[in-house]
N, C-alpha and C. Protein backbone atom coordinates (compact mmCIF):
# COMPACT_ATOMS: atom_id res chain seq x y z
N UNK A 1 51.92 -15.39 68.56
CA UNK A 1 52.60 -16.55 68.04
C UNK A 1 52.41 -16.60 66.51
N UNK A 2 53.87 -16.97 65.56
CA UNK A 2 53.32 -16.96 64.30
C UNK A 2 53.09 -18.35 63.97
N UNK A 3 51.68 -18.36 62.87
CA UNK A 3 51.12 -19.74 62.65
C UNK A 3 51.90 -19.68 60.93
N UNK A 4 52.11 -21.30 61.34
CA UNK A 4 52.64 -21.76 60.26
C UNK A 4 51.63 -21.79 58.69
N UNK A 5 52.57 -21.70 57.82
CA UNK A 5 51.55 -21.52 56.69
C UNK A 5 51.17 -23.15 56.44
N UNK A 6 50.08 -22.99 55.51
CA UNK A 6 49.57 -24.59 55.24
C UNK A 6 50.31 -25.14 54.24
N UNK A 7 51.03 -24.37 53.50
CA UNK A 7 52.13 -24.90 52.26
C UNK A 7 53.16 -25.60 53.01
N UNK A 8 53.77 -25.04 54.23
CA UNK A 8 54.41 -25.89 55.26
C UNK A 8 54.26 -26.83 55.52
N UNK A 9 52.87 -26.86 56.48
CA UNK A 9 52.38 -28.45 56.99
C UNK A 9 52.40 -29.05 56.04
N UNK A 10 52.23 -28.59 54.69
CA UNK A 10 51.86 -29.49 53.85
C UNK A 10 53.24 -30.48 53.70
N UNK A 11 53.96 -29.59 53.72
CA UNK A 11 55.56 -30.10 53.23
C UNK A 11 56.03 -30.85 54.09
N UNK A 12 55.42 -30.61 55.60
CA UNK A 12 56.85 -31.28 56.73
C UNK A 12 55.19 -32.70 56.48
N UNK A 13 54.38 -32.59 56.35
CA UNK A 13 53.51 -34.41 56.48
C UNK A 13 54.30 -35.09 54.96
N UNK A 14 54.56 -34.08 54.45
CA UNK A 14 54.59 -35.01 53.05
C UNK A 14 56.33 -35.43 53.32
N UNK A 15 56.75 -34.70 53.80
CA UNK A 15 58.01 -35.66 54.12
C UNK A 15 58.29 -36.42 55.21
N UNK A 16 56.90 -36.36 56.09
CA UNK A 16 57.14 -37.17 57.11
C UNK A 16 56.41 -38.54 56.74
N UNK A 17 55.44 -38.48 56.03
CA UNK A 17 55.18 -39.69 55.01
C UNK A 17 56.00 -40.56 54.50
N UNK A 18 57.15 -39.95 53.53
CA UNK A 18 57.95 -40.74 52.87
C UNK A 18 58.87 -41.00 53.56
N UNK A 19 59.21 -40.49 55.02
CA UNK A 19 60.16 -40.79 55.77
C UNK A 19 60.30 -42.31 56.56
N UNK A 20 58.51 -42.26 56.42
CA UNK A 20 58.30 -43.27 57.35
C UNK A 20 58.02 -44.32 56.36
N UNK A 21 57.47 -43.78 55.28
CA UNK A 21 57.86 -45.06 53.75
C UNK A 21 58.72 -46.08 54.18
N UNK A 22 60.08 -45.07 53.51
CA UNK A 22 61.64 -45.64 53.58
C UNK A 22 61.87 -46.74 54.62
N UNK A 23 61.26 -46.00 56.01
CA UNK A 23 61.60 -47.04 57.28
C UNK A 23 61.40 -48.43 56.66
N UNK A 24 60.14 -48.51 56.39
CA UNK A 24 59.79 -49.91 55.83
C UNK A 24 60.35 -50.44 54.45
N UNK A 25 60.12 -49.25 53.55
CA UNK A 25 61.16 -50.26 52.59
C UNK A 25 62.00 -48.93 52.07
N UNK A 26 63.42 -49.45 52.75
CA UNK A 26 64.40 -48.12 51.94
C UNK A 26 64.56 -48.22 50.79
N UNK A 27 64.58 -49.43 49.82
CA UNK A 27 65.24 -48.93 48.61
C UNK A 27 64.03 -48.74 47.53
N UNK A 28 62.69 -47.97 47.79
CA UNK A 28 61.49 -47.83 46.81
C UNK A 28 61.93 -46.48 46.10
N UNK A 29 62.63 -46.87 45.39
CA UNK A 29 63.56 -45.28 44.47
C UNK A 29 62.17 -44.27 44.11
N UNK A 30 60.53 -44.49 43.71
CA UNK A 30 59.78 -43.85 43.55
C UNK A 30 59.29 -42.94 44.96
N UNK A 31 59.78 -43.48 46.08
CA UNK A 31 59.43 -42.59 47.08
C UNK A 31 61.22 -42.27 47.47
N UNK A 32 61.78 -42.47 47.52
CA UNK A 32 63.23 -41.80 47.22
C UNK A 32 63.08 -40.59 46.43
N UNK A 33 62.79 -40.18 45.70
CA UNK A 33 63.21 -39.15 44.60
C UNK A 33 61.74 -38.27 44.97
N UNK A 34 60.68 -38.66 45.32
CA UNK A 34 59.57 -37.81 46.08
C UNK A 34 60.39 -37.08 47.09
N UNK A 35 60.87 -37.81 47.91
CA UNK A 35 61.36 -37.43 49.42
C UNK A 35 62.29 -36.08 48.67
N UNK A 36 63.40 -36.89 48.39
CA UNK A 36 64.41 -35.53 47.70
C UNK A 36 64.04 -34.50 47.59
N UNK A 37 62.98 -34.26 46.51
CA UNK A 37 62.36 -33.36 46.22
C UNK A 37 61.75 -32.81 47.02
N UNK A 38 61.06 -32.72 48.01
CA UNK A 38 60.40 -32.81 49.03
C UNK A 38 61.56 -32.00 50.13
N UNK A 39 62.51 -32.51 50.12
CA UNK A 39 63.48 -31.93 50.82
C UNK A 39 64.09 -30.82 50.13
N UNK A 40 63.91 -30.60 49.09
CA UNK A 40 64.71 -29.68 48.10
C UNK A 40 64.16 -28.52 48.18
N UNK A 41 62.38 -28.62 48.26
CA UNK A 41 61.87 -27.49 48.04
C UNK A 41 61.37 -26.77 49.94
N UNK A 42 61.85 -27.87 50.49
CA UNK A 42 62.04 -27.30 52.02
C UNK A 42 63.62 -26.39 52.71
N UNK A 43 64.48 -26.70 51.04
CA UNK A 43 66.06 -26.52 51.96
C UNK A 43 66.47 -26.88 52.38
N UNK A 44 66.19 -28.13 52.60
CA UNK A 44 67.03 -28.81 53.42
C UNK A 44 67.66 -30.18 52.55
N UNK A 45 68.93 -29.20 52.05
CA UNK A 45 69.64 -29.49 50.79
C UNK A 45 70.62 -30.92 51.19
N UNK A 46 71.28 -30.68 52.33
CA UNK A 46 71.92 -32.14 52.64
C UNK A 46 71.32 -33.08 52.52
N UNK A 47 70.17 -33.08 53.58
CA UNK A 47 69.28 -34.51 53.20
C UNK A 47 68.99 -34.75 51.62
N UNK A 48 68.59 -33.78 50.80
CA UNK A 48 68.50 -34.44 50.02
C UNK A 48 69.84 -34.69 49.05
N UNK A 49 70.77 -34.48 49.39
CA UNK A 49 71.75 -35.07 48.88
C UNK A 49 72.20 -36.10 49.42
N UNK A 50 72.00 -36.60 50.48
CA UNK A 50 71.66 -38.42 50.72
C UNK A 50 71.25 -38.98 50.17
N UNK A 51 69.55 -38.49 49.77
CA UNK A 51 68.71 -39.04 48.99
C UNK A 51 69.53 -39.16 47.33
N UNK A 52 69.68 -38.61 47.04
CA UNK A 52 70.37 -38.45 45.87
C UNK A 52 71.43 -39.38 45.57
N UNK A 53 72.14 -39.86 46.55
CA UNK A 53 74.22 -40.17 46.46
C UNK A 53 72.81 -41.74 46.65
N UNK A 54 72.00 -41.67 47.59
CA UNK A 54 71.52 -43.24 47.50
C UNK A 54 70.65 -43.76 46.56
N UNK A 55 70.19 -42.87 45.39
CA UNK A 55 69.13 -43.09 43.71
C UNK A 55 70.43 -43.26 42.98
N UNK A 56 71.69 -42.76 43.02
CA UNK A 56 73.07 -43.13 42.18
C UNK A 56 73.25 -44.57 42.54
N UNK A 57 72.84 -45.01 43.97
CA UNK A 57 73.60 -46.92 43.98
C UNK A 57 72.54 -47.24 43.18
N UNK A 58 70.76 -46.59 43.51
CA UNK A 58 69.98 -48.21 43.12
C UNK A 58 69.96 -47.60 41.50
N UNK A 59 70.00 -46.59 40.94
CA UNK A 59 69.46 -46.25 39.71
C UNK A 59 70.52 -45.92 38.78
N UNK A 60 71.88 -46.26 38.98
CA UNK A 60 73.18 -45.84 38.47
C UNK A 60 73.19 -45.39 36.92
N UNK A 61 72.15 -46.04 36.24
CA UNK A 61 72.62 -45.94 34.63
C UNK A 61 71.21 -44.82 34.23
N UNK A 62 70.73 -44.37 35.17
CA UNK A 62 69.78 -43.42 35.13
C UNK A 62 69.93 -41.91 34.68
N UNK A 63 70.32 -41.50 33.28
CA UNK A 63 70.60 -39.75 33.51
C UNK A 63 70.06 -38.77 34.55
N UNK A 64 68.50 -39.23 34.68
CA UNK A 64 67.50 -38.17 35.55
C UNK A 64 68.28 -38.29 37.25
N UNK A 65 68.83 -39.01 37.70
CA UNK A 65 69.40 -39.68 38.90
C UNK A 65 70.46 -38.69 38.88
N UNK A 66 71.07 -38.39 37.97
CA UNK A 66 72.61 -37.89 38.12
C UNK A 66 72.21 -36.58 37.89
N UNK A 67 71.50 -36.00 37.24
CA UNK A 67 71.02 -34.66 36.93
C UNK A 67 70.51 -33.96 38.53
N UNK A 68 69.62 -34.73 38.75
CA UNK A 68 68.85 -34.16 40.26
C UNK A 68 70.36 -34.13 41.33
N UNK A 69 71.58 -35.23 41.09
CA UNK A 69 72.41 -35.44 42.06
C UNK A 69 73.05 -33.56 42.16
N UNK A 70 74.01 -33.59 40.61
CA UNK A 70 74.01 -32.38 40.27
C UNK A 70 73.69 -31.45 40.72
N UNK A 71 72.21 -30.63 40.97
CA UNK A 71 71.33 -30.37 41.13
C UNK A 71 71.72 -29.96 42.95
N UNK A 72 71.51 -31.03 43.45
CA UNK A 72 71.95 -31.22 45.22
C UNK A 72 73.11 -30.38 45.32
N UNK A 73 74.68 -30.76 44.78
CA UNK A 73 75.83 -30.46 44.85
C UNK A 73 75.83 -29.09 44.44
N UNK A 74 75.09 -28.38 43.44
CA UNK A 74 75.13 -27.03 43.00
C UNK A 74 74.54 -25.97 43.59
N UNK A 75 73.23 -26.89 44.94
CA UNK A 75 72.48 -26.29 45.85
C UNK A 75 73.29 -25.58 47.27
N UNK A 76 74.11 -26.90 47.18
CA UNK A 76 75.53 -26.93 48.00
C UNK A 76 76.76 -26.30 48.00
N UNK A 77 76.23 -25.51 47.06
CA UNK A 77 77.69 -24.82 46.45
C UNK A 77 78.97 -25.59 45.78
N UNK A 78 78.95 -27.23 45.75
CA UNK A 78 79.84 -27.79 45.60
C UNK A 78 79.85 -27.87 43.93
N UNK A 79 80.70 -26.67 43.45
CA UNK A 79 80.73 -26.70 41.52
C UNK A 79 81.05 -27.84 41.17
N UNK A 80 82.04 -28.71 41.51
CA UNK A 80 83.03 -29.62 41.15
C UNK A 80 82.17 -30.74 40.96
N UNK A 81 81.60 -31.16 42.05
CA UNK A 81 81.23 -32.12 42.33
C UNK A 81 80.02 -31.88 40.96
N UNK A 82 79.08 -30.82 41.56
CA UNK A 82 77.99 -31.10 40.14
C UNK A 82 78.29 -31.11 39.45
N UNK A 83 79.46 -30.60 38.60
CA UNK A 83 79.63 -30.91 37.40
C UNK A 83 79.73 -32.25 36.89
N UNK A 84 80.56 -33.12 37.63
CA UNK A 84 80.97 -34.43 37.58
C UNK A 84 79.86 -35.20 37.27
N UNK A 85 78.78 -34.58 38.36
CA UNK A 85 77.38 -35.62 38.14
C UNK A 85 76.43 -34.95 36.47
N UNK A 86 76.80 -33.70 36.44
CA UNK A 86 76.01 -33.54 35.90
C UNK A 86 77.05 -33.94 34.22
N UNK A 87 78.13 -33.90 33.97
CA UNK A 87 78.23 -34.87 33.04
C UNK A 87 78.50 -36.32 33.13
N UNK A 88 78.35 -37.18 34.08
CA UNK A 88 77.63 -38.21 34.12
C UNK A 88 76.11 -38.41 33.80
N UNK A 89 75.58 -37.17 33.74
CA UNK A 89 74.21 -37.40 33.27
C UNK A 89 74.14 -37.52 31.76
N UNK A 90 74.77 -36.74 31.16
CA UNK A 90 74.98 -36.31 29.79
C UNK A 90 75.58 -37.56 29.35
N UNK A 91 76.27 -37.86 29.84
CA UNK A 91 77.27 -39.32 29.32
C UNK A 91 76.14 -40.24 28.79
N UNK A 92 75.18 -40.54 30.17
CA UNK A 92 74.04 -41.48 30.28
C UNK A 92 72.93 -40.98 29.70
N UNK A 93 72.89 -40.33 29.11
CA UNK A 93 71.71 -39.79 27.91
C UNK A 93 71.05 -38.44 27.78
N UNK A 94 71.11 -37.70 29.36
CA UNK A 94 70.65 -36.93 29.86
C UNK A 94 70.52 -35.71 28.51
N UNK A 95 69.84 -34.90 27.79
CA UNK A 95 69.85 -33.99 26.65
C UNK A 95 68.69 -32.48 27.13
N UNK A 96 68.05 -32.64 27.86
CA UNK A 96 67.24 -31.27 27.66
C UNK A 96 68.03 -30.11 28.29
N UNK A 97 68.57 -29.91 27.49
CA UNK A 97 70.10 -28.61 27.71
C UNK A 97 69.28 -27.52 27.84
N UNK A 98 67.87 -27.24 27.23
CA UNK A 98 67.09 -26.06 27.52
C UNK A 98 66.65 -25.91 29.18
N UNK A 99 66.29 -27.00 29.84
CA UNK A 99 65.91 -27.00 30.94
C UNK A 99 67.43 -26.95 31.92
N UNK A 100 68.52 -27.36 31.45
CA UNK A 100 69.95 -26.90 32.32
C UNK A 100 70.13 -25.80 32.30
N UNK A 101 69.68 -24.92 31.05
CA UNK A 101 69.98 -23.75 31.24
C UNK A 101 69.21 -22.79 31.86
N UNK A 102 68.33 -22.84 32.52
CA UNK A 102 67.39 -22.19 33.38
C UNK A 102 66.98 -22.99 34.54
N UNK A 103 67.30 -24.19 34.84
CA UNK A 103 67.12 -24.56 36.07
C UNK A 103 67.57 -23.86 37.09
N UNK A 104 67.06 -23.20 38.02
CA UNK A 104 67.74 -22.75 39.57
C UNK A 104 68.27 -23.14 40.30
N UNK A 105 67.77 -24.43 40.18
CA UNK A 105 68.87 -25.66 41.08
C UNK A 105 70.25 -25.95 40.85
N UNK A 106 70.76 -25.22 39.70
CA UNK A 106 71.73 -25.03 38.92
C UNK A 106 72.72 -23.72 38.87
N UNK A 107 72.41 -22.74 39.43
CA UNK A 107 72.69 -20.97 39.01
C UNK A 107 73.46 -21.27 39.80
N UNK A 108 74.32 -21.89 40.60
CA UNK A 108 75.36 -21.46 41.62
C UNK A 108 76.66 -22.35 40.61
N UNK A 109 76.31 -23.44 39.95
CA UNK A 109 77.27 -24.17 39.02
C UNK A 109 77.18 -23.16 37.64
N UNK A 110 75.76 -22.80 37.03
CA UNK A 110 76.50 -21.73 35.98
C UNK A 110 77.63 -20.61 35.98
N UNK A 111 78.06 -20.53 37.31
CA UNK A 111 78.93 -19.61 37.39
C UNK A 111 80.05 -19.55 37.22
N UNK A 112 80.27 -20.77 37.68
CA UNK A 112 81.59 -21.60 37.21
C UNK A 112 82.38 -21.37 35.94
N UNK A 113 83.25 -21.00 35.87
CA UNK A 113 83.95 -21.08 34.80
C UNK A 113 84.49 -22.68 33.77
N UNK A 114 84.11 -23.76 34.83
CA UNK A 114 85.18 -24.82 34.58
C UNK A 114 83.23 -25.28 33.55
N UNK A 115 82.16 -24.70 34.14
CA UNK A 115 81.09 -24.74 33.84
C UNK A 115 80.44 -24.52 32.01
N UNK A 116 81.05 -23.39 32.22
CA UNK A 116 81.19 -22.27 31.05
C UNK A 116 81.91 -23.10 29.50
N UNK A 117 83.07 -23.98 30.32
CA UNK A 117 84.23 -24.35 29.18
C UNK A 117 83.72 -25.79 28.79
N UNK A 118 82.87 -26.47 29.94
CA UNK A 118 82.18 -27.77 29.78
C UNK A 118 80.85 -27.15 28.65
N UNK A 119 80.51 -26.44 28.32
CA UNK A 119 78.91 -26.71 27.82
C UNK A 119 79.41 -25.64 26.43
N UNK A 120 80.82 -25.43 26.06
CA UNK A 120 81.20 -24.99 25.05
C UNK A 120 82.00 -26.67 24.05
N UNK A 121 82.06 -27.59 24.86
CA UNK A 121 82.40 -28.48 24.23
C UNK A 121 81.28 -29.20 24.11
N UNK A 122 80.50 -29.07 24.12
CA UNK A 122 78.75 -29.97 24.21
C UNK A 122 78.34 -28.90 22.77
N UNK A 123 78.14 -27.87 22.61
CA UNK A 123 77.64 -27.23 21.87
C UNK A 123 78.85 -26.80 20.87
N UNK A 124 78.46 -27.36 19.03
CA UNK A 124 79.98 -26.88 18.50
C UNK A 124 79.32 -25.12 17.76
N UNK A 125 80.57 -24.47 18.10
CA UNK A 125 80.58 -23.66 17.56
C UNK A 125 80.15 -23.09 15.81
N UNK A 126 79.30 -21.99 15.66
CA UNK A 126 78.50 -21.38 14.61
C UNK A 126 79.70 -21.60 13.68
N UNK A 127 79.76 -22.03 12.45
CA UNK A 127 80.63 -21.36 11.97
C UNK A 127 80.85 -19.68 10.97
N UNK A 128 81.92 -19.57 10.98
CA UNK A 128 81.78 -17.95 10.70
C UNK A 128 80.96 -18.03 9.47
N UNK A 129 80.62 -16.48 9.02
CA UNK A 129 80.11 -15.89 8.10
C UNK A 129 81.09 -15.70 6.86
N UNK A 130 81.01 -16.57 5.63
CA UNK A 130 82.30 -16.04 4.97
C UNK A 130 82.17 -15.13 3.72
């Protein structure tokens, strides 16, 4: 029989913790965005894009909210959609463009072309050498 690793258990108590949080009080956005995460680094990317679409009602004017949403949707393969969130993040203040550009949670939206043409209008061009 194969035994589960302890990084596991660790993961399925720690989300069975915040699961049972929520029961009692769903809208504690600090164990919301634990959970997410929590789910994110288990794969199990839908749920946390629940978690996510439900930190957009309580935390709406939040960049970090829309970034992680992003984040979900790009996990998801859905380009479109992250993009949307993820310049809603930018709109709402969101700036560490160093950490967008190497996030992993992200590499399925860098691919994007519609991706490519968004973060050429964020960044203005060098001008030439004359």
């Amino acid at each position: 029989m194969h035994k589960r690793s302890r990084t596991k258990e660790l993961l399925e108590f720690e989300i069975g913790f915040y699961e049972r949080l929520l029961e009692a009080h769903p809208d504690f956005t600090d164990a919301l965005v634990a959970l997410g995460e929590a789910y994110t680094r288990s794969r199990l990317y839908d749920k946390g894009l629940a978690v996510d679409l439900k930190l957009t009602q309580l935390k709406g004017r939040d960049p970090v909210v829309w970034y992680n949403l992003a984040c979900s949707y790009s996990l998801l393969n859905r380009s479109d959609e992250s993009l949307d969130a993820l310049q809603r993040a930018i709109t709402l203040g969101y700036d560490d463009f160093s950490h967008l550009g190497k996030d992993s949670d992200l590499s399925h939206l860098r691919q994007s072309p519609k991706f490519r043409r968004f973060l050429e209008t964020l960044i203005p061009a060098k001008p030439s050498a004359a």
